[in-house]
PDB file of N, CA and C in Angstrom:
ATOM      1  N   UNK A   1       0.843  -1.166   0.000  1.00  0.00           N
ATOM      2  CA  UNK A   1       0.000   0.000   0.000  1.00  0.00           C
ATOM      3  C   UNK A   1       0.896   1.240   0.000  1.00  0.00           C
ATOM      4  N   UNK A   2       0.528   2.473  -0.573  1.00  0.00           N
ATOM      5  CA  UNK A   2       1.333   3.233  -0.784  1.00  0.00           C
ATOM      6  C   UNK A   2       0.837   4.749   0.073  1.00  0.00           C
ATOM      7  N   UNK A   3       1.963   5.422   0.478  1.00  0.00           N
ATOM      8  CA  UNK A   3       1.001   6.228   1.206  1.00  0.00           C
ATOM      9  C   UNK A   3       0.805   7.924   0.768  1.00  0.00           C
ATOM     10  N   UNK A   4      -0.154   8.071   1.127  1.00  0.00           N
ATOM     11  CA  UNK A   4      -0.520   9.440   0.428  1.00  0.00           C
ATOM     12  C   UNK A   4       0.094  10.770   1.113  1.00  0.00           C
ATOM     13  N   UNK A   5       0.295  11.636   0.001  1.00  0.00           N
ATOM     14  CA  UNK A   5       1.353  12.858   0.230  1.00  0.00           C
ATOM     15  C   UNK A   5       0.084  13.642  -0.484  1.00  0.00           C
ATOM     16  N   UNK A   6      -0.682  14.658   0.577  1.00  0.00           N
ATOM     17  CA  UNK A   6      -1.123  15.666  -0.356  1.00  0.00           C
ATOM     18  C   UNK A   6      -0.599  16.811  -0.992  1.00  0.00           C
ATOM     19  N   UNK A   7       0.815  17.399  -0.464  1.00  0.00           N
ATOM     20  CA  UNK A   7       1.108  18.046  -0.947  1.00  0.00           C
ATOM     21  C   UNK A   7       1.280  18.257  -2.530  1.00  0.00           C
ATOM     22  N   UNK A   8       1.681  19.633  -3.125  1.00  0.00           N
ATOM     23  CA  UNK A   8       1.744  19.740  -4.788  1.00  0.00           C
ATOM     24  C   UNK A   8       3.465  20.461  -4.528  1.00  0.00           C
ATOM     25  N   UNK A   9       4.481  19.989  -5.149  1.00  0.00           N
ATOM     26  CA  UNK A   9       5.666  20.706  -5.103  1.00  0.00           C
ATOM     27  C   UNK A   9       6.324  21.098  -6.117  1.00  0.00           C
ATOM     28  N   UNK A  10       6.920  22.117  -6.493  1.00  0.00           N
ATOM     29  CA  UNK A  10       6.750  22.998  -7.789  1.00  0.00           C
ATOM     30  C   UNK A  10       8.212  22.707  -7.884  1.00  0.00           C
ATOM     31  N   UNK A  11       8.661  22.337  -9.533  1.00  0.00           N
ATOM     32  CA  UNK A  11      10.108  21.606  -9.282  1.00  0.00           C
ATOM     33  C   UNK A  11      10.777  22.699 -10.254  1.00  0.00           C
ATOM     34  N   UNK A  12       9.709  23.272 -10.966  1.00  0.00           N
ATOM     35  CA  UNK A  12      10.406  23.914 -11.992  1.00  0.00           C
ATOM     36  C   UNK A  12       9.356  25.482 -12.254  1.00  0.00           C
ATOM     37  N   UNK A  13       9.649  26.539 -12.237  1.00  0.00           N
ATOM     38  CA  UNK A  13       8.941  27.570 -12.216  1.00  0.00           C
ATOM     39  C   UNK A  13       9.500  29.134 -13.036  1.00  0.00           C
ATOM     40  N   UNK A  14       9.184  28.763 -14.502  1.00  0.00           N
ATOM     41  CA  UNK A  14       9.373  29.594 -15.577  1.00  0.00           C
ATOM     42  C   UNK A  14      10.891  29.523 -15.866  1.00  0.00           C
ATOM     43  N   UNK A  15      11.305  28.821 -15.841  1.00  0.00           N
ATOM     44  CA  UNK A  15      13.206  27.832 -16.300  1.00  0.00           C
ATOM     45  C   UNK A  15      13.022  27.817 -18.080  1.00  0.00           C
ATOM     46  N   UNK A  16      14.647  27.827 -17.530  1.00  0.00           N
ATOM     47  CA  UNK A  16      15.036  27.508 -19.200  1.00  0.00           C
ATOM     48  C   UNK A  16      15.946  26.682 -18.908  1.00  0.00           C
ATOM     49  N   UNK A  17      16.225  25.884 -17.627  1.00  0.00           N
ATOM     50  CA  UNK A  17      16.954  24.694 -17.420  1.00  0.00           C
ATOM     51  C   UNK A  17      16.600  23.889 -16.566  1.00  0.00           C
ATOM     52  N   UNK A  18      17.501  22.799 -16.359  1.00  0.00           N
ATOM     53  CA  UNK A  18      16.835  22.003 -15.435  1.00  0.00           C
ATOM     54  C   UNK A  18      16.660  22.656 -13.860  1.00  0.00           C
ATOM     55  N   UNK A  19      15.154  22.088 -13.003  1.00  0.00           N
ATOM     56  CA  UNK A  19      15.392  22.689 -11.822  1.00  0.00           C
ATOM     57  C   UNK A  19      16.122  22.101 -10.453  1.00  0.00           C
ATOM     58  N   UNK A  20      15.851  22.741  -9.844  1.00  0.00           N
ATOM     59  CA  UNK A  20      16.413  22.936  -8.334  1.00  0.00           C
ATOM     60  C   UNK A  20      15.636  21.470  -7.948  1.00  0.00           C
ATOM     61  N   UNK A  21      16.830  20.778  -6.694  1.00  0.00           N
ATOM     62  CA  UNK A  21      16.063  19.644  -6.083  1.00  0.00           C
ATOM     63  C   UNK A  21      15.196  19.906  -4.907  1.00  0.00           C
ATOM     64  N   UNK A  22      13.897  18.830  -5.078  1.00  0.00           N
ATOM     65  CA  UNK A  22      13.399  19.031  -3.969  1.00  0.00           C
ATOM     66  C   UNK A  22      13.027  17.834  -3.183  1.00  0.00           C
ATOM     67  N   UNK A  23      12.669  17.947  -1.896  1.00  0.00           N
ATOM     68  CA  UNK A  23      12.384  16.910  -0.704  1.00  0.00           C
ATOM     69  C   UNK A  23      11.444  16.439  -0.860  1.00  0.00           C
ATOM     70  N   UNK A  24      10.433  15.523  -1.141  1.00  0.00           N
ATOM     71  CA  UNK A  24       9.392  14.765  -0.869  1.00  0.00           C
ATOM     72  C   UNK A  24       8.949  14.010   0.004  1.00  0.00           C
ATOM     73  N   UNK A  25       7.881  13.817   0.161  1.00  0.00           N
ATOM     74  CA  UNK A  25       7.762  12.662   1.446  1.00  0.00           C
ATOM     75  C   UNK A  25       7.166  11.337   0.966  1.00  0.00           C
ATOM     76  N   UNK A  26       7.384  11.248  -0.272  1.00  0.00           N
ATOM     77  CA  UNK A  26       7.127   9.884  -0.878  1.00  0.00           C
ATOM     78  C   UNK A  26       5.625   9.280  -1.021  1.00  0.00           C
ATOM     79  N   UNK A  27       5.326   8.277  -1.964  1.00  0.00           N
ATOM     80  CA  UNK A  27       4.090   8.227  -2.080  1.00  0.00           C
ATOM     81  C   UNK A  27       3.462   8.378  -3.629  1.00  0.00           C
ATOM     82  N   UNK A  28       2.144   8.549  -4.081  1.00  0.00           N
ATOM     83  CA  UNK A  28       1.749   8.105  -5.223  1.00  0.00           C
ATOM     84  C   UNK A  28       1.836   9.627  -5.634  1.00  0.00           C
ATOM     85  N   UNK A  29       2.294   9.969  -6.943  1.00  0.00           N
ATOM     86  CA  UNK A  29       2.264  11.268  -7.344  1.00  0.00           C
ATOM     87  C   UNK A  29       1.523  11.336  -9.050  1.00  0.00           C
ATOM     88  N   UNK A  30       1.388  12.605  -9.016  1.00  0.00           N
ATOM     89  CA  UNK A  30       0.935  12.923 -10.605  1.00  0.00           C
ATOM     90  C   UNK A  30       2.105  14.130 -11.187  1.00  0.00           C
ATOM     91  N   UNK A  31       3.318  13.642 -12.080  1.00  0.00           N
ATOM     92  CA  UNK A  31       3.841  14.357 -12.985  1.00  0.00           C
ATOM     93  C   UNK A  31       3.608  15.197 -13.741  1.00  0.00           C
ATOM     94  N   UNK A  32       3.506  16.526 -13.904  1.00  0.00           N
ATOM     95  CA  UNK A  32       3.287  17.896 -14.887  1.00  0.00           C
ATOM     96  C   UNK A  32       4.538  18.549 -15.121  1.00  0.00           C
ATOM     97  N   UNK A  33       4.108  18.791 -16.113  1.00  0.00           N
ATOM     98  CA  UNK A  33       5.174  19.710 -17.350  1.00  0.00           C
ATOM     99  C   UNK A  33       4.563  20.894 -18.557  1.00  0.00           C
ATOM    100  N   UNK A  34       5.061  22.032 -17.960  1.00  0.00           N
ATOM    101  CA  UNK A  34       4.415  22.809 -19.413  1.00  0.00           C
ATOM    102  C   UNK A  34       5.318  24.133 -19.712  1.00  0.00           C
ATOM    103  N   UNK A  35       5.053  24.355 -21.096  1.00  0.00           N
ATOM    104  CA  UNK A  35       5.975  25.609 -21.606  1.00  0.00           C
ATOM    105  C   UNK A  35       6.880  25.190 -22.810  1.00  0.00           C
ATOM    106  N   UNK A  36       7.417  25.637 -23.448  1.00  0.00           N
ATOM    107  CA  UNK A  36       8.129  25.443 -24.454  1.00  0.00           C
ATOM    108  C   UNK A  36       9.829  24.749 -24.162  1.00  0.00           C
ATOM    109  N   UNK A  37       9.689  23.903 -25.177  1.00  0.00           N
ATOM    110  CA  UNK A  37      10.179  22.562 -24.852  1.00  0.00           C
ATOM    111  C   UNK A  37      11.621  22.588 -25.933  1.00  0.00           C
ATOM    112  N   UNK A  38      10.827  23.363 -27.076  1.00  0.00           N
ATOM    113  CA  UNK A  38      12.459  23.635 -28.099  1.00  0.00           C
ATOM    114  C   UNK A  38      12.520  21.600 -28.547  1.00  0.00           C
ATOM    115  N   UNK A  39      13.794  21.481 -28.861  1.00  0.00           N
ATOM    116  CA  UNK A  39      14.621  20.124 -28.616  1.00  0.00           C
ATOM    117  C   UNK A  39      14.797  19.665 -27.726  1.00  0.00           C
ATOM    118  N   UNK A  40      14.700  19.914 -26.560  1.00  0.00           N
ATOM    119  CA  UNK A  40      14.971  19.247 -25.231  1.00  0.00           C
ATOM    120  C   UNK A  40      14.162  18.190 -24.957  1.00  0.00           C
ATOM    121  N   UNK A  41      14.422  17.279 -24.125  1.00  0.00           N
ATOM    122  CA  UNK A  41      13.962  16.440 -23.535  1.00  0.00           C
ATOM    123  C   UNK A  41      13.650  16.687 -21.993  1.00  0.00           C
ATOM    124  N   UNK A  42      12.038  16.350 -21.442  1.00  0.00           N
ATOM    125  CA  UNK A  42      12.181  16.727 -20.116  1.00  0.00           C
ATOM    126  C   UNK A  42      12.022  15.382 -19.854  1.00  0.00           C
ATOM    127  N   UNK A  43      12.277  15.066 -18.151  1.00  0.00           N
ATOM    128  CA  UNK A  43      12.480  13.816 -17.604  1.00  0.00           C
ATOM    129  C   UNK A  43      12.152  14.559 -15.765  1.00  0.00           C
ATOM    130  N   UNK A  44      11.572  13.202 -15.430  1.00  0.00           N
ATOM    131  CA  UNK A  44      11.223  13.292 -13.803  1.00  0.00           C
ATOM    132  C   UNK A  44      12.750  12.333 -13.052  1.00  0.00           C
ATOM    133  N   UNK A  45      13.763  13.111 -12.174  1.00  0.00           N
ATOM    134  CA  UNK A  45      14.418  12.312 -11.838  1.00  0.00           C
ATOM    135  C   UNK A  45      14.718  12.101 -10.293  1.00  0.00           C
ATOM    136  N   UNK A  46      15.534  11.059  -9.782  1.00  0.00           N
ATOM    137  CA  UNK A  46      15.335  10.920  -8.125  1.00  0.00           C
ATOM    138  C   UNK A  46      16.842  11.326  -7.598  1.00  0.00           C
ATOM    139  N   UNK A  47      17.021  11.507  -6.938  1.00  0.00           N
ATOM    140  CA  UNK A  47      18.459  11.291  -6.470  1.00  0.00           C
ATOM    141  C   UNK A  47      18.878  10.041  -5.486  1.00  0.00           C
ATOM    142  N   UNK A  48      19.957   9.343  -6.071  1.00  0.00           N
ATOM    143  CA  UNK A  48      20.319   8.191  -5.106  1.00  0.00           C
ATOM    144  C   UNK A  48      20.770   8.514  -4.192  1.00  0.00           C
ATOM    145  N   UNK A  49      20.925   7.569  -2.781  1.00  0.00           N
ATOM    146  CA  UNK A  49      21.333   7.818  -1.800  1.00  0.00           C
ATOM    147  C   UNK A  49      23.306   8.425  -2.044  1.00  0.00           C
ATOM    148  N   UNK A  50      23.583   7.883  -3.414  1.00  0.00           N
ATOM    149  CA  UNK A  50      25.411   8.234  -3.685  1.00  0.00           C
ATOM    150  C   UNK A  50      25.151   9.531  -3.783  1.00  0.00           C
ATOM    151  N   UNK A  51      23.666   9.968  -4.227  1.00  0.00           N
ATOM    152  CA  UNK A  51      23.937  11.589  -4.919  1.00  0.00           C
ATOM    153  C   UNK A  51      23.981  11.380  -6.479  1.00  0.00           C
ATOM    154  N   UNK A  52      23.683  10.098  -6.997  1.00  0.00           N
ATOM    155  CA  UNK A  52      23.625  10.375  -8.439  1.00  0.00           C
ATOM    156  C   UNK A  52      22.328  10.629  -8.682  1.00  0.00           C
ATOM    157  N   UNK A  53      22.160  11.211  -9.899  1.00  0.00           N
ATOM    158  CA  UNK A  53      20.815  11.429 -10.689  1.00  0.00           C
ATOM    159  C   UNK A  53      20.179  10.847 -11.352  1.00  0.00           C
ATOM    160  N   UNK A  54      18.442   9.634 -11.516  1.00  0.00           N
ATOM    161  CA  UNK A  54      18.834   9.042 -12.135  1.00  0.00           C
ATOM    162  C   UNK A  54      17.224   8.885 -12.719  1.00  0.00           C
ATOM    163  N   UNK A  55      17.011   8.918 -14.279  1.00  0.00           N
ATOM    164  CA  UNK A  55      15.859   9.100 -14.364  1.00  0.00           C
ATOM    165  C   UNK A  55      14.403   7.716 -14.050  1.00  0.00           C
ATOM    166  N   UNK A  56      13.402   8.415 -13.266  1.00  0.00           N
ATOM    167  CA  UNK A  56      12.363   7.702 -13.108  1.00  0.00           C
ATOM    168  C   UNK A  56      11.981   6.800 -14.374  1.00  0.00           C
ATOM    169  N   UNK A  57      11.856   5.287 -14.336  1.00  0.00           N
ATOM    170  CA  UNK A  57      10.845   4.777 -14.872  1.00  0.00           C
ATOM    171  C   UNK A  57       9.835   3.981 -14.457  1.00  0.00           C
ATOM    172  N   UNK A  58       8.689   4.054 -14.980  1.00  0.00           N
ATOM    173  CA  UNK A  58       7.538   3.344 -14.709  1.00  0.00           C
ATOM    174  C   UNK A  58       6.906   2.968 -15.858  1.00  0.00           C
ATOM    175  N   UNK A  59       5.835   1.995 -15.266  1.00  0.00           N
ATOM    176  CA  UNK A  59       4.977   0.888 -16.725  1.00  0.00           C
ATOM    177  C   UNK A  59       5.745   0.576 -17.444  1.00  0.00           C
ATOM    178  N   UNK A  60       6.073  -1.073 -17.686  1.00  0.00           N
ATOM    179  CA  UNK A  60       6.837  -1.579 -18.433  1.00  0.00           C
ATOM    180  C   UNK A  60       7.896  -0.992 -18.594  1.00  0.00           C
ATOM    181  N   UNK A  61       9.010  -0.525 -17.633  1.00  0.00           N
ATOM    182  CA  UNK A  61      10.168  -0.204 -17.306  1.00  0.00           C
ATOM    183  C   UNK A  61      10.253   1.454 -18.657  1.00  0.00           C
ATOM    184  N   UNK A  62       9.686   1.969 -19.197  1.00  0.00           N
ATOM    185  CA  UNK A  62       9.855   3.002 -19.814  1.00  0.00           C
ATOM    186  C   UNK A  62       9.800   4.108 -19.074  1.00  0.00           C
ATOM    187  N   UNK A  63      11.001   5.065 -19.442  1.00  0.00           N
ATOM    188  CA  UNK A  63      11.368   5.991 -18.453  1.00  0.00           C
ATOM    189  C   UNK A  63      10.400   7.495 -18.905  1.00  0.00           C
ATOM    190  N   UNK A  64      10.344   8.233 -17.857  1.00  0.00           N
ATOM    191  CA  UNK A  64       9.495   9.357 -18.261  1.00  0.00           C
ATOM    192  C   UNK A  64      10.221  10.419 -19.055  1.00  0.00           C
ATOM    193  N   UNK A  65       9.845  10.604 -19.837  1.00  0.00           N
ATOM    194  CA  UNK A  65      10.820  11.764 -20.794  1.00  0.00           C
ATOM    195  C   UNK A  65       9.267  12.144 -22.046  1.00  0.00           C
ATOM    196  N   UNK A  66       9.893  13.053 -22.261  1.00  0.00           N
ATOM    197  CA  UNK A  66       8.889  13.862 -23.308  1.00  0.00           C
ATOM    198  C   UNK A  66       9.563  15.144 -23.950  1.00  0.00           C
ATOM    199  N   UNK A  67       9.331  15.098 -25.078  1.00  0.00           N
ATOM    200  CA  UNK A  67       9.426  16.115 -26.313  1.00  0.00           C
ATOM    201  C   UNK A  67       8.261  17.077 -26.316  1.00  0.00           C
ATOM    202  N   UNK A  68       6.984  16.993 -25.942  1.00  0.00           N
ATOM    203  CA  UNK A  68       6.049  17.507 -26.348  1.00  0.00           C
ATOM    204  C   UNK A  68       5.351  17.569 -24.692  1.00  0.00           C
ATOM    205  N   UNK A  69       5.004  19.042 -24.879  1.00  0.00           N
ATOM    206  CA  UNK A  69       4.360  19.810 -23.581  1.00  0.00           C
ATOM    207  C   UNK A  69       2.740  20.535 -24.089  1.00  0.00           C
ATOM    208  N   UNK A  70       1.728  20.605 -23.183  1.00  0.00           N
ATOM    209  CA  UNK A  70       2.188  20.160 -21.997  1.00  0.00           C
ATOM    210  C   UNK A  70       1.921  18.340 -21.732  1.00  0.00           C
ATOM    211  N   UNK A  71       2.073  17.702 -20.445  1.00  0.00           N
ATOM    212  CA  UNK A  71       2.703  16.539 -20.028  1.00  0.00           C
ATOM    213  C   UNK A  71       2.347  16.263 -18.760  1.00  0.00           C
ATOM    214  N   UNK A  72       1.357  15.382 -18.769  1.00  0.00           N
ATOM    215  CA  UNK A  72       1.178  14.821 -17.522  1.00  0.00           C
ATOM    216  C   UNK A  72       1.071  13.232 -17.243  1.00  0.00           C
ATOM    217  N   UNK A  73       2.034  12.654 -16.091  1.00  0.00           N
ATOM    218  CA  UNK A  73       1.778  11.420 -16.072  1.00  0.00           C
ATOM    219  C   UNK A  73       1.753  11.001 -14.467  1.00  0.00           C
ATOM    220  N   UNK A  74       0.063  10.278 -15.068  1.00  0.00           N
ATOM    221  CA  UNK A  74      -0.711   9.888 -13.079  1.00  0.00           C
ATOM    222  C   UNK A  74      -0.193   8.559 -12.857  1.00  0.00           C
ATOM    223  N   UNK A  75       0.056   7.658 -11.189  1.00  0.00           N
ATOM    224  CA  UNK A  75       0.320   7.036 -11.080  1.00  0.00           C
ATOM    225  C   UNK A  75       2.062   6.704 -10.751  1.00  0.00           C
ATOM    226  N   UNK A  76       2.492   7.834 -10.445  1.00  0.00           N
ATOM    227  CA  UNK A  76       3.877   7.958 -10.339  1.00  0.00           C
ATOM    228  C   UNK A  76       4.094   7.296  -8.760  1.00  0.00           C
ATOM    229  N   UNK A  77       5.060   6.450  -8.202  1.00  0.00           N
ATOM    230  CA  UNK A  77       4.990   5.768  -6.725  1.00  0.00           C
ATOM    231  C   UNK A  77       6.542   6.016  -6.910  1.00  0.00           C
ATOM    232  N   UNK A  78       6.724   6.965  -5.540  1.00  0.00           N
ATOM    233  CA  UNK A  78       7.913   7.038  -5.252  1.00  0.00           C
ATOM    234  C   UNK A  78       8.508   7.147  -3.839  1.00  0.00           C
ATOM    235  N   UNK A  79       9.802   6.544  -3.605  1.00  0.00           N
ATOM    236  CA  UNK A  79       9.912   7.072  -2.083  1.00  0.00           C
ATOM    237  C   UNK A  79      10.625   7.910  -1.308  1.00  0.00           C
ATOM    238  N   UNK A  80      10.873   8.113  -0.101  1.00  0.00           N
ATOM    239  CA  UNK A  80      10.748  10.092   0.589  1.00  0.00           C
ATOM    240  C   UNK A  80      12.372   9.807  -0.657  1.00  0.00           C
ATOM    241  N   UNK A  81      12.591  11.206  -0.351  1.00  0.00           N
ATOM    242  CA  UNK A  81      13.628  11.341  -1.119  1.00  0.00           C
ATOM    243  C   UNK A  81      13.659  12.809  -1.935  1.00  0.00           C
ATOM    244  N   UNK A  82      14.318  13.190  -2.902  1.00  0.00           N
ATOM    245  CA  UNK A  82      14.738  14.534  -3.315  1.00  0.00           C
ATOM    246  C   UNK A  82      14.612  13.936  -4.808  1.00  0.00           C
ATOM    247  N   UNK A  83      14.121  15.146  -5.448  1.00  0.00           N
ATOM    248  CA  UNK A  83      13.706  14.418  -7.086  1.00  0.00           C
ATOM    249  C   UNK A  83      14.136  16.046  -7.792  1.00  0.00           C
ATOM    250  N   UNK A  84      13.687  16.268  -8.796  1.00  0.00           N
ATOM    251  CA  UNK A  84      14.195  17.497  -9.732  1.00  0.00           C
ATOM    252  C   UNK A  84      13.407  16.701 -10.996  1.00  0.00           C
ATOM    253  N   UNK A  85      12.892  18.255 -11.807  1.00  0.00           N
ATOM    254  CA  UNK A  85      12.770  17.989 -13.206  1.00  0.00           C
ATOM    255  C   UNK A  85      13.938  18.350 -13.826  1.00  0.00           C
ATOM    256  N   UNK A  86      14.384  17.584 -14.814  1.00  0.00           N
ATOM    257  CA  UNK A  86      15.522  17.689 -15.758  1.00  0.00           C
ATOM    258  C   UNK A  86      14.668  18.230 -17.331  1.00  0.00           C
ATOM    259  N   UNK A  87      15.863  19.234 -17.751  1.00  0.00           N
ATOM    260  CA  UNK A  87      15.855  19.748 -18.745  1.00  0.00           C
ATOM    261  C   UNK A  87      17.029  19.596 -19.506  1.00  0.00           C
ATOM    262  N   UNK A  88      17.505  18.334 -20.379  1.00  0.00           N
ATOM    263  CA  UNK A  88      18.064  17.901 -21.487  1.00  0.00           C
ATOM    264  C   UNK A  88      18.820  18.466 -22.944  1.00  0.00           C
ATOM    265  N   UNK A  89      19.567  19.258 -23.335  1.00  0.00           N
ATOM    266  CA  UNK A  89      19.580  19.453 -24.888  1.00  0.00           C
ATOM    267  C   UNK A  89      18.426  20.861 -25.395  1.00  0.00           C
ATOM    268  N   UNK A  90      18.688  21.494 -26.810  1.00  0.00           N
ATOM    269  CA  UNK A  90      17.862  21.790 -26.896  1.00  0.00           C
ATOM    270  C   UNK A  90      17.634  23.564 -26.302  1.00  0.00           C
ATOM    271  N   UNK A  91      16.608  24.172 -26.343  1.00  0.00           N
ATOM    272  CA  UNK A  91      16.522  25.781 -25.773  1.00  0.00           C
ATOM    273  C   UNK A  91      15.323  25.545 -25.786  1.00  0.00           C
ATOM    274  N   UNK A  92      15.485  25.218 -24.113  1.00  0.00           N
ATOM    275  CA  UNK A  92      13.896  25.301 -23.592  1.00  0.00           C
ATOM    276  C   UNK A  92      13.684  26.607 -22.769  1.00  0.00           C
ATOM    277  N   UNK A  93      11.886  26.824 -22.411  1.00  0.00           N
ATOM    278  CA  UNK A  93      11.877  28.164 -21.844  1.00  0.00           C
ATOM    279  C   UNK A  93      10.834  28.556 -21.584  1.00  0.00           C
ATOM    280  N   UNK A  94      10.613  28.831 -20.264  1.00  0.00           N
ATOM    281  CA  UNK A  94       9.276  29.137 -19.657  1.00  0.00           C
ATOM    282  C   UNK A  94       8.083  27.758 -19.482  1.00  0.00           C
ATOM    283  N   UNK A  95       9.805  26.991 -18.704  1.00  0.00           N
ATOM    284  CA  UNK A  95       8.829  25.339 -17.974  1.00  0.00           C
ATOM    285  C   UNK A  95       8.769  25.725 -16.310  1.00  0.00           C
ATOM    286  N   UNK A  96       7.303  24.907 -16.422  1.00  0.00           N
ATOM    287  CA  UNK A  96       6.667  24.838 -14.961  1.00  0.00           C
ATOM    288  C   UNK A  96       6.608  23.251 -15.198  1.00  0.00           C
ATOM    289  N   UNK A  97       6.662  22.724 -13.949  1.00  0.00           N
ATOM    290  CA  UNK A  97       6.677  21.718 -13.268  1.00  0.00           C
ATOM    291  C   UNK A  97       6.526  21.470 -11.887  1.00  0.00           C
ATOM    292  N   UNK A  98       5.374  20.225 -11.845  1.00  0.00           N
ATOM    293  CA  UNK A  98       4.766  19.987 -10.675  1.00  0.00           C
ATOM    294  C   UNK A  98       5.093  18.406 -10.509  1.00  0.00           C
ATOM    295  N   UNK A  99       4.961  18.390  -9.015  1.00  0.00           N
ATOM    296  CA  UNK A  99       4.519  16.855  -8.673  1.00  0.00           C
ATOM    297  C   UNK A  99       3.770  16.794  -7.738  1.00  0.00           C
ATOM    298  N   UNK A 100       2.335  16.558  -7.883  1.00  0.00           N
ATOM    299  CA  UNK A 100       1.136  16.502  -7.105  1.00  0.00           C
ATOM    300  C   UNK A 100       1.027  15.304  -6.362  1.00  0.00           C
ATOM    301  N   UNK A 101       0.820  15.481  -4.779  1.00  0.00           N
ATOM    302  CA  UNK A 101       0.781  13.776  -4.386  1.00  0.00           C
ATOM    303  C   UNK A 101      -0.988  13.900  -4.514  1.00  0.00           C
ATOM    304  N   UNK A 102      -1.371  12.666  -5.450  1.00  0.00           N
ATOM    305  CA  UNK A 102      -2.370  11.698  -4.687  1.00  0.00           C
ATOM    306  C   UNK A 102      -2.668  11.351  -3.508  1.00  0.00           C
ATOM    307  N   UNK A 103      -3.029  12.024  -2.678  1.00  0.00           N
ATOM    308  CA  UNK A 103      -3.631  11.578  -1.240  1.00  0.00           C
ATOM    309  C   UNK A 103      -4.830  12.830  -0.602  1.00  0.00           C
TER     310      UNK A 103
END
């Protein structure tokens, strides 16, 4: 069973790069992304306990990434930990990003 985080935490807020990490308290989330995307690739990622960066995947092991905004993906289960949206390649600009807990 997974446990619910109501909070909404804003990972990325009018960027033209990747954002700032943030703390979570783990739990079922909903992924958002919007704004101009250029070539880039955006991606939802976690940080390991080493401190590496490493991108989320889910359903049939396919990792979250997207070309095309805006972008939302429900059903995200993750645990406490520090995550960041990544911004990839490309001249992106004027991305918002959320991660909404389900609860």
């Amino acid at each position: 069973m997974a446990r619910a985080d109501s909070q909404v935490y804003t990972l990325a807020s009018n960027l033209s790069a990747t954002g700032a990490a943030v703390q979570i308290r783990g739990g079922v989330y909903m992924f958002m992304a919007e704004g101009t995307v250029g070539a880039s690739t955006i991606s939802l990622q976690i940080q390991s306990p080493n401190g590496t960066w490493e991108n989320i995947s889910i359903f049939n092991n396919s990792v979250v990434l997207t070309t095309t905004l805006p972008y939302a993906q429900a059903e995200v289960m993750l645990p406490a930990g520090v995550v960041r949206m990544a911004a990839t390649g490309g001249a992106p600009s004027g991305l918002y990003s959320y991660l909404a807990g389900v609860g």
